[in-house]
PDB file of N, CA and C in Angstrom:
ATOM      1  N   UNK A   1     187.089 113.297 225.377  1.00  0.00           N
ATOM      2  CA  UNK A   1     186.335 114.324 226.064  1.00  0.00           C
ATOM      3  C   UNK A   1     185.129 113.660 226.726  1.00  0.00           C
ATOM      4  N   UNK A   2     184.752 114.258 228.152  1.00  0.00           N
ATOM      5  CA  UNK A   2     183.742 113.693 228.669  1.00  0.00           C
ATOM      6  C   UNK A   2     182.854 114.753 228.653  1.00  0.00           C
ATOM      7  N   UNK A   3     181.339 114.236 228.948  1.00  0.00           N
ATOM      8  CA  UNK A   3     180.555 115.679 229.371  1.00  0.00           C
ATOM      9  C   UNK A   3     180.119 115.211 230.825  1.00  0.00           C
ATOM     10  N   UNK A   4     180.168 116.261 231.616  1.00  0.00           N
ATOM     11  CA  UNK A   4     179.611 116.345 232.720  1.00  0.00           C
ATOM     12  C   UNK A   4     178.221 116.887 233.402  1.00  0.00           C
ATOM     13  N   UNK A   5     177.634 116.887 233.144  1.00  0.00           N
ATOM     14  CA  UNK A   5     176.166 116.943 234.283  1.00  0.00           C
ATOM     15  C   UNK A   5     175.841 117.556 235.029  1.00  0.00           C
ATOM     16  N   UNK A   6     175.324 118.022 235.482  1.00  0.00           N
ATOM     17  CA  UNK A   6     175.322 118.848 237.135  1.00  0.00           C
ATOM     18  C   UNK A   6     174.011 119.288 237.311  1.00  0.00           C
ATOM     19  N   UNK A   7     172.825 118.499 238.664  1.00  0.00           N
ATOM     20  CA  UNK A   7     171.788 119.478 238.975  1.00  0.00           C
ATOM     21  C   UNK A   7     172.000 120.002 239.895  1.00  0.00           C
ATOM     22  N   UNK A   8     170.293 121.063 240.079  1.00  0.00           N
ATOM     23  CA  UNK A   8     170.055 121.440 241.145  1.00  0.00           C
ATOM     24  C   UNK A   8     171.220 122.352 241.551  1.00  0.00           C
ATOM     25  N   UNK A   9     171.523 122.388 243.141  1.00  0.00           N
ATOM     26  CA  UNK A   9     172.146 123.260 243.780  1.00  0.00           C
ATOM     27  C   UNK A   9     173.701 123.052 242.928  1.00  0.00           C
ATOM     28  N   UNK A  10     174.752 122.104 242.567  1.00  0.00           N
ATOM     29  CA  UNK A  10     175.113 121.981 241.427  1.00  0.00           C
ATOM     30  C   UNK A  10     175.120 123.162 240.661  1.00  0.00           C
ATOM     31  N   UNK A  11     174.154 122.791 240.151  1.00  0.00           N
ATOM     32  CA  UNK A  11     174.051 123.871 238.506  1.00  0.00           C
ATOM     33  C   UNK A  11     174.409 125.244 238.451  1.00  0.00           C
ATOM     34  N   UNK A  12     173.712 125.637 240.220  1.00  0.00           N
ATOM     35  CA  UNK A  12     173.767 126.779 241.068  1.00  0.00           C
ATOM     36  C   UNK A  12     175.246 127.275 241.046  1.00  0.00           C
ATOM     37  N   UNK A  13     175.984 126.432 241.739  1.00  0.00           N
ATOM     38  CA  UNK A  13     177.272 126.779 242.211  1.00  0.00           C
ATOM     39  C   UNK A  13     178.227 126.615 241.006  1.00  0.00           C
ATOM     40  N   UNK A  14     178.023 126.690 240.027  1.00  0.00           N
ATOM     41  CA  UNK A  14     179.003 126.475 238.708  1.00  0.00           C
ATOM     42  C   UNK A  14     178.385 127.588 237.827  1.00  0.00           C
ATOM     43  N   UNK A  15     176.965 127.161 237.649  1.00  0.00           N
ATOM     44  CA  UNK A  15     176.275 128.044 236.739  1.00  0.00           C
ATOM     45  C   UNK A  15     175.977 128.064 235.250  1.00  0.00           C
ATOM     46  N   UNK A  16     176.170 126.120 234.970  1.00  0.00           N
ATOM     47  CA  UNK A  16     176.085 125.503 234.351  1.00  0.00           C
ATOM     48  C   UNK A  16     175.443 124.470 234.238  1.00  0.00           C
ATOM     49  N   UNK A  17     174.143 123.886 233.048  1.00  0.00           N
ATOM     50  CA  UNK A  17     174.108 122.498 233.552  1.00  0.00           C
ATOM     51  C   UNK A  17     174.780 121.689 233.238  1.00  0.00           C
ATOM     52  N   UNK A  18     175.684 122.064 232.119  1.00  0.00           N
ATOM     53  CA  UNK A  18     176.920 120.736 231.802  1.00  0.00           C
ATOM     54  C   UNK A  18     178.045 121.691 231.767  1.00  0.00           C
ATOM     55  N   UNK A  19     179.103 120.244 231.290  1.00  0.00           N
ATOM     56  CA  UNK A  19     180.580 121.259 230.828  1.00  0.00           C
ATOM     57  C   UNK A  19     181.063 119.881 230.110  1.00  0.00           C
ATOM     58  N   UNK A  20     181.844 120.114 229.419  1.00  0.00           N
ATOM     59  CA  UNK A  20     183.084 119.499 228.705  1.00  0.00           C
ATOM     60  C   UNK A  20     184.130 119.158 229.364  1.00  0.00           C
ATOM     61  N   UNK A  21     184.697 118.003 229.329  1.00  0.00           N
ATOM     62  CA  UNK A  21     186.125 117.601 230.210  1.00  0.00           C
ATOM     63  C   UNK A  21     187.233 117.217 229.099  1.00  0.00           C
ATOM     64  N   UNK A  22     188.351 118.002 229.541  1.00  0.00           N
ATOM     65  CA  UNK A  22     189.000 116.895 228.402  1.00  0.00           C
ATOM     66  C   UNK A  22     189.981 115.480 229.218  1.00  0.00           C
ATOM     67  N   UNK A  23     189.603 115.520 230.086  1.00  0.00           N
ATOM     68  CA  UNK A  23     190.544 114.602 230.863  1.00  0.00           C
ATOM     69  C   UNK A  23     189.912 113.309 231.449  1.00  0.00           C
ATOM     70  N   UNK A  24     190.118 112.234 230.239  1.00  0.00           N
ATOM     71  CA  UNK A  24     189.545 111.178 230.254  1.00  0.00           C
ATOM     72  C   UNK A  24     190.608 109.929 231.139  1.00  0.00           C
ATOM     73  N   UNK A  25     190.192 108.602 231.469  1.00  0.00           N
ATOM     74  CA  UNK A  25     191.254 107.762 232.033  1.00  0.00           C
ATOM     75  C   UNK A  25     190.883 108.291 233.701  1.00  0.00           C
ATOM     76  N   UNK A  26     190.166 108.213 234.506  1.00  0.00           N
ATOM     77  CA  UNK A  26     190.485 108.920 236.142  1.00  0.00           C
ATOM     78  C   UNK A  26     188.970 108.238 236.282  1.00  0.00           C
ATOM     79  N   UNK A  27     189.271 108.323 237.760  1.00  0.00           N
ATOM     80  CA  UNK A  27     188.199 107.253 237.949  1.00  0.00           C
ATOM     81  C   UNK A  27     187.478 108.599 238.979  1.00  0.00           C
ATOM     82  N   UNK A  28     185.704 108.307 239.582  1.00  0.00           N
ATOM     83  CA  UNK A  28     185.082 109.058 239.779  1.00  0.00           C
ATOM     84  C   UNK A  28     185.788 110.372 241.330  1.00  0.00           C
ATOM     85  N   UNK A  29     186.985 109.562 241.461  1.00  0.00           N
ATOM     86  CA  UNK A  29     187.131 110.211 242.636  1.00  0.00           C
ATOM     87  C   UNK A  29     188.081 111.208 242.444  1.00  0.00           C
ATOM     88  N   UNK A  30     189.038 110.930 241.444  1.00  0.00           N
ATOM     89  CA  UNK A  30     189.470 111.730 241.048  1.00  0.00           C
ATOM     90  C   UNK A  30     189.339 113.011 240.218  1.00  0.00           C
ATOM     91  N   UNK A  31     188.215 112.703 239.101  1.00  0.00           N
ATOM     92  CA  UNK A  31     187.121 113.464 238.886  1.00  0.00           C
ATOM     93  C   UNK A  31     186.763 114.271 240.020  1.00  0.00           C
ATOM     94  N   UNK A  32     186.212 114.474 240.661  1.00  0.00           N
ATOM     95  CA  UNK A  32     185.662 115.319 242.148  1.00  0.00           C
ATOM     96  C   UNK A  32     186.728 115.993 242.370  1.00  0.00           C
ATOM     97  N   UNK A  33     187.932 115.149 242.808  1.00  0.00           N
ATOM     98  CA  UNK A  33     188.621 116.570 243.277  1.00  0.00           C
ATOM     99  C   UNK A  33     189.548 117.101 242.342  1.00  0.00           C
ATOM    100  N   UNK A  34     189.751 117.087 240.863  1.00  0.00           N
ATOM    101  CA  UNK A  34     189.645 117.973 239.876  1.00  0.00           C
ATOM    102  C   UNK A  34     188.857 118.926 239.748  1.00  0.00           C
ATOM    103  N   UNK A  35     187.311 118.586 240.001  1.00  0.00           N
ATOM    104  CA  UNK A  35     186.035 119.552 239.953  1.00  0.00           C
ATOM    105  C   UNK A  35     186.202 120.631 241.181  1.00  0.00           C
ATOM    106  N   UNK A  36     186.676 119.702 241.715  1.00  0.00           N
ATOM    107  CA  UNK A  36     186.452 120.913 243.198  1.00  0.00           C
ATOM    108  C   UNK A  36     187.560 121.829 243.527  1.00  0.00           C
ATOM    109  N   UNK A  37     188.583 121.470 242.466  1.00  0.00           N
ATOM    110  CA  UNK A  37     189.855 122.172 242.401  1.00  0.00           C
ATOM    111  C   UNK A  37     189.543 123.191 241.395  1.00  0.00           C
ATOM    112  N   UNK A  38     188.615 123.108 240.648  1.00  0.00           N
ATOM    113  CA  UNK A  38     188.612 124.495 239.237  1.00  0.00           C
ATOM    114  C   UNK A  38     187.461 124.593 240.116  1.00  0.00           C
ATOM    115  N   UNK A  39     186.417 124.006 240.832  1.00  0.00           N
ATOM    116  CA  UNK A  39     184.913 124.766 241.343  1.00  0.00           C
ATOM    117  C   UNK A  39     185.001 124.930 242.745  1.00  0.00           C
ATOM    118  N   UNK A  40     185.913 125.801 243.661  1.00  0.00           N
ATOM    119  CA  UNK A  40     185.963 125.464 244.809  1.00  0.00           C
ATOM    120  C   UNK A  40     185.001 125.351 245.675  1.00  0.00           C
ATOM    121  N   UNK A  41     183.923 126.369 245.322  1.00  0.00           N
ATOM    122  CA  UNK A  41     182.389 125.907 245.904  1.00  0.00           C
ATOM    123  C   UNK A  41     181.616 125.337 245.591  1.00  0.00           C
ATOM    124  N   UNK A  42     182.594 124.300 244.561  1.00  0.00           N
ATOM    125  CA  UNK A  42     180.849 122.809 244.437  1.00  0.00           C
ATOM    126  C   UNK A  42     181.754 121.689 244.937  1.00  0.00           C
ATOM    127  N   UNK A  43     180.605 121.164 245.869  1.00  0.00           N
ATOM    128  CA  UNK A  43     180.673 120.140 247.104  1.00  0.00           C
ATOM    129  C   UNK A  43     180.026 118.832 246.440  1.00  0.00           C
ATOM    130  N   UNK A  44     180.959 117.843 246.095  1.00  0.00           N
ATOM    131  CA  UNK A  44     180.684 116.494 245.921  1.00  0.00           C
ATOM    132  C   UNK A  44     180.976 115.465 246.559  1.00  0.00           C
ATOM    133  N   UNK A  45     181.302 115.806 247.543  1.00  0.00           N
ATOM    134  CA  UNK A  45     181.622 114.881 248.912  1.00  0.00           C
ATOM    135  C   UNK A  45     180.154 114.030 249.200  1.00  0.00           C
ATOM    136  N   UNK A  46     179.083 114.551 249.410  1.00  0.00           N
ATOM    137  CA  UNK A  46     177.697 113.531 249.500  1.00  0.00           C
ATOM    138  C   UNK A  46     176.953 113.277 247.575  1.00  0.00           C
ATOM    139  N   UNK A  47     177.283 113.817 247.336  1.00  0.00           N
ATOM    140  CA  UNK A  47     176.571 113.439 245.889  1.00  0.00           C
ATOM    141  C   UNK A  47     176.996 111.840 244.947  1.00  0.00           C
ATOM    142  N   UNK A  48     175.780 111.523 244.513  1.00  0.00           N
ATOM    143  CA  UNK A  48     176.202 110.506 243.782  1.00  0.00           C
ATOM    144  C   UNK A  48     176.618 110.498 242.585  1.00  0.00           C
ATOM    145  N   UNK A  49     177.137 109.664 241.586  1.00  0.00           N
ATOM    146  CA  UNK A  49     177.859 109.607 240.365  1.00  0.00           C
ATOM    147  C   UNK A  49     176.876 108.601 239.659  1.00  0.00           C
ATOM    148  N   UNK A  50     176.991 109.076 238.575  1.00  0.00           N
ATOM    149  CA  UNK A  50     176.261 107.868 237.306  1.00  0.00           C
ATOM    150  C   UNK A  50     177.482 108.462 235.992  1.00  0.00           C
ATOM    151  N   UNK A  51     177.575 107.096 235.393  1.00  0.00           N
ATOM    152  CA  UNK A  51     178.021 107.199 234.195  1.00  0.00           C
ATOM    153  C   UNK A  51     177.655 106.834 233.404  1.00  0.00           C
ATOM    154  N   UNK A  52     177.180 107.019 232.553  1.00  0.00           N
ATOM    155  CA  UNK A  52     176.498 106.834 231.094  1.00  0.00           C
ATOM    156  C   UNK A  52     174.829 105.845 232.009  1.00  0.00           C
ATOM    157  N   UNK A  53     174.569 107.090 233.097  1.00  0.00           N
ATOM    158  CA  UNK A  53     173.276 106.096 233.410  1.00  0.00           C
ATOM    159  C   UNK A  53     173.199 105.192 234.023  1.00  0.00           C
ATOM    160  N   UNK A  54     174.085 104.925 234.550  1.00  0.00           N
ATOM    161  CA  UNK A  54     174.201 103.932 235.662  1.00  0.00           C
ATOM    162  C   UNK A  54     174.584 104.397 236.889  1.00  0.00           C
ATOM    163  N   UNK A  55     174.621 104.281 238.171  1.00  0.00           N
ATOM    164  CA  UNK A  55     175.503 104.400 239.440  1.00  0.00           C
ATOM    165  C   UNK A  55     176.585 104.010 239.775  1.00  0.00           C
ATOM    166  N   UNK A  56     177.446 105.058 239.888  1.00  0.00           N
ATOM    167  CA  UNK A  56     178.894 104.420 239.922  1.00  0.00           C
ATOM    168  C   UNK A  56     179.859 104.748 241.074  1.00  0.00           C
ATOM    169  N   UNK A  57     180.320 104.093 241.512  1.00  0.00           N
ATOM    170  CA  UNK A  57     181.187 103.878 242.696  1.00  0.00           C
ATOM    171  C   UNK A  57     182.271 104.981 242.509  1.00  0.00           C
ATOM    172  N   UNK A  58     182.985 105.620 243.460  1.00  0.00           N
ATOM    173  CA  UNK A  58     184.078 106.009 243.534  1.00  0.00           C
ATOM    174  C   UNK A  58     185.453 105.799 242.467  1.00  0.00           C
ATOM    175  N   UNK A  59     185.648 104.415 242.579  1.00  0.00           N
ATOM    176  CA  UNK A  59     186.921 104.048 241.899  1.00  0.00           C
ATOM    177  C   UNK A  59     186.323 103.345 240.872  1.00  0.00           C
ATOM    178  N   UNK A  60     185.270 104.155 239.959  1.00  0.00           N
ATOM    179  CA  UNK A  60     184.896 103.529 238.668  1.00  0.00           C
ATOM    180  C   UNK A  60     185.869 104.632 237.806  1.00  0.00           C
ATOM    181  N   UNK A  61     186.224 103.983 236.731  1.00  0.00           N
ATOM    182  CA  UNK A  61     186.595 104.780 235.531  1.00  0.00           C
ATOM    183  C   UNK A  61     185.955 105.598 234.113  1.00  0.00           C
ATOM    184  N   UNK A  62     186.487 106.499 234.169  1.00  0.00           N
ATOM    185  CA  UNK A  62     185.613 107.333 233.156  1.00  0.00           C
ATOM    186  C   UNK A  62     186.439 107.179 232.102  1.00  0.00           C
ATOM    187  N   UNK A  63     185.648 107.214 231.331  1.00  0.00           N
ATOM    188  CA  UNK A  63     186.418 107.052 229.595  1.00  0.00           C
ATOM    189  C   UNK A  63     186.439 107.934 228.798  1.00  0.00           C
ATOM    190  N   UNK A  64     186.551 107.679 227.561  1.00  0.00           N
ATOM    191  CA  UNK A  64     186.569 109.221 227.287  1.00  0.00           C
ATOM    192  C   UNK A  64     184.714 108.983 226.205  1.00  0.00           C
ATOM    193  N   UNK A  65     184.046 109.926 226.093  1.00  0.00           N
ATOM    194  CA  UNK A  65     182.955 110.114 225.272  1.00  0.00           C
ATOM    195  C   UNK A  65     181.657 109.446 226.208  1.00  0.00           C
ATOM    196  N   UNK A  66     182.093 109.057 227.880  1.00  0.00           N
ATOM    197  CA  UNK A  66     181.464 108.977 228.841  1.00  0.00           C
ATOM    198  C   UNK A  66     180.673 110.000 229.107  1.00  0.00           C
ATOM    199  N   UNK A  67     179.030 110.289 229.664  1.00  0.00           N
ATOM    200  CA  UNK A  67     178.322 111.162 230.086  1.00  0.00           C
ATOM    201  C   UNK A  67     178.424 110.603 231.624  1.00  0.00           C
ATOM    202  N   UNK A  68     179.205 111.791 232.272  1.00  0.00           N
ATOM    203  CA  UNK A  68     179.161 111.715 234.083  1.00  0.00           C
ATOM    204  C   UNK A  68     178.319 112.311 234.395  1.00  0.00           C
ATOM    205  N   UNK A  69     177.588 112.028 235.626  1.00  0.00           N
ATOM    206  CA  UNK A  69     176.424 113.081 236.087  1.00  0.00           C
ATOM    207  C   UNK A  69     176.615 113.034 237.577  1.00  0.00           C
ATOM    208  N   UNK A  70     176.724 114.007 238.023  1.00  0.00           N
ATOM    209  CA  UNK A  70     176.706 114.193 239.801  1.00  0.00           C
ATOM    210  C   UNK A  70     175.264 115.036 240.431  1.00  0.00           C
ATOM    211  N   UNK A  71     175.080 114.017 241.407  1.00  0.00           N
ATOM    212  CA  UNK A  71     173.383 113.914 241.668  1.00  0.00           C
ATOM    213  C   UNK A  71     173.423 114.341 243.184  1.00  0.00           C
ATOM    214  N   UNK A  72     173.122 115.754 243.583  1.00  0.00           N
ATOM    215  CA  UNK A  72     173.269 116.085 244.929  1.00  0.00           C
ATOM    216  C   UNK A  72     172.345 115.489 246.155  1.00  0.00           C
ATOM    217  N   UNK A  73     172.143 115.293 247.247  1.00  0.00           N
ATOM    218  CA  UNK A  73     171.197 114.686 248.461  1.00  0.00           C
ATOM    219  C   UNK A  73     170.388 115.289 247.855  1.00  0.00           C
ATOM    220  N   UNK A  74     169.007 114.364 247.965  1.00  0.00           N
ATOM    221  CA  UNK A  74     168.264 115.061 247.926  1.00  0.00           C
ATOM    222  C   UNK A  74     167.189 115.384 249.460  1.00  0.00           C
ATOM    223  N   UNK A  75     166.672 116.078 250.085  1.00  0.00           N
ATOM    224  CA  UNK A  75     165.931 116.520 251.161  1.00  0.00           C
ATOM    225  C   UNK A  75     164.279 116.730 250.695  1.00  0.00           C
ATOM    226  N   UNK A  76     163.142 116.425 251.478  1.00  0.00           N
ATOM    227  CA  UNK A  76     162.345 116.620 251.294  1.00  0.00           C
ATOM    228  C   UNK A  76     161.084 116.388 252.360  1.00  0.00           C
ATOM    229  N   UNK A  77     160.011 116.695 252.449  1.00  0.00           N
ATOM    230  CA  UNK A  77     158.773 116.153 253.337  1.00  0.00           C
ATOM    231  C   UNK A  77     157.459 116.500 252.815  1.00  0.00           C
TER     232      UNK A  77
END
């Protein structure tokens, strides 16, 4: 099981700040469009990935008892 993360506008569009995964072995991209297949209105196409705290690429792998976190643009002035 992984846990997943989610701020901001995120958190918004789910309505959660985390969740539980049970589907470990998939790497971050596949992740996303799992997410976006049960969340059809959360958009991770620009957001970044960290796993267990680090920044992680697309075709990184998640394991299982991994903390994923998806980190939306952020905008500001």
């Amino acid at each position: 099981m992984i846990t997943i993360l989610f701020f901001a506008g995120h958190q918004e569009t789910i309505g959660k700040e985390q969740i539980e995964w049970n589907k470990a072995g998939v790497t971050i991209s596949e992740l996303k469009r799992d997410l976006q297949e049960k969340y059809p209105a959360l958009t991770l196409d620009q957001s970044m990935a960290a796993v267990n705290e680090e920044y992680a690429a697309d075709d990184t792998m998640v394991n299982d008892s991994d903390i994923v976190a998806f980190i939306p643009p952020v905008s500001g002035g």
